[in-house]
Protein backbone atom coordinates (compact mmCIF):
# COMPACT_ATOMS: atom_id res chain seq x y z
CA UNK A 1 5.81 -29.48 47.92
CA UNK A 2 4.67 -28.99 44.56
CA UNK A 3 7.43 -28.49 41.66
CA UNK A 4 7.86 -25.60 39.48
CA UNK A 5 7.20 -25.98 35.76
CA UNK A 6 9.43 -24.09 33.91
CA UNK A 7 8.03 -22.67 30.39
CA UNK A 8 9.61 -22.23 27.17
CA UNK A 9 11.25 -18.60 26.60
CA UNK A 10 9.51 -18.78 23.11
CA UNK A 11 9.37 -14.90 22.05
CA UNK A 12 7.58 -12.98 24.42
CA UNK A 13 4.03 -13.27 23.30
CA UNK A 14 5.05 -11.30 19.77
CA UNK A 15 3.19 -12.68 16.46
CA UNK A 16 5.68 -13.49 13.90
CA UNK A 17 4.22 -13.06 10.32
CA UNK A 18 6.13 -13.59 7.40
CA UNK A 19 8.58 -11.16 6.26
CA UNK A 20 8.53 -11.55 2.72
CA UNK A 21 5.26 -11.80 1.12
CA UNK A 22 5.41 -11.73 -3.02
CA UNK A 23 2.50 -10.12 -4.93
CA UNK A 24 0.75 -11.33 -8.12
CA UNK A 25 0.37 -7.97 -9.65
CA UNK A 26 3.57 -6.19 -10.15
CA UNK A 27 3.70 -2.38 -11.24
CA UNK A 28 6.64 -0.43 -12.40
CA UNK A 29 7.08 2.93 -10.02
CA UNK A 30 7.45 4.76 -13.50
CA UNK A 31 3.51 3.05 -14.75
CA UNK A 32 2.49 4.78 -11.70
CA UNK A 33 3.86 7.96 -12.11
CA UNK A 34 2.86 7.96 -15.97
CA UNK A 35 -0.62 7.08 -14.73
CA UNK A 36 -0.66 9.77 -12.15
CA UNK A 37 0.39 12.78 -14.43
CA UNK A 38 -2.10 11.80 -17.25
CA UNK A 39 -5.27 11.78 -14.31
CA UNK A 40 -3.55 15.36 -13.17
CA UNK A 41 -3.11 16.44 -16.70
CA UNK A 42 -7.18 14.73 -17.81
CA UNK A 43 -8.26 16.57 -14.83
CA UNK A 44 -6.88 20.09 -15.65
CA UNK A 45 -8.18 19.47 -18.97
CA UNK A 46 -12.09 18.74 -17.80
CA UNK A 47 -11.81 21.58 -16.00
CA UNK A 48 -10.58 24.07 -18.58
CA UNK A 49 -13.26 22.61 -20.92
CA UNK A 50 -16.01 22.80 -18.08
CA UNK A 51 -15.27 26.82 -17.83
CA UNK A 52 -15.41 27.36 -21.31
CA UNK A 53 -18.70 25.40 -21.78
CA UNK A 54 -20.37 27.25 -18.75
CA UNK A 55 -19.68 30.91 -19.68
């Protein structure tokens, strides 16, 4: 009669990747913003100017 082998519980087959993971390039939420308003307000711009240009 063989014997059962009995396995490790370990954690059900789930991939544990590290929870904290610390980037090199760091960027204020506020840059972002900034940076975000000036392509919206550039954009308007171009296209006011573009109008004008064409007519």
């Amino acid at each position: 009669m063989a014997e059962q082998m009995r396995m490790p519980s370990g954690m059900g087959g789930l991939v544990r990747y590290f929870d904290e993971y610390k980037s090199k390039i760091v960027i204020s939420p506020y840059i972002v913003i900034g940076i975000i308003v000036f392509v919206i307000i550039l954009e308007a711009l171009l296209h006011l100017l573009g109008k004008g240009f064409l007519a």
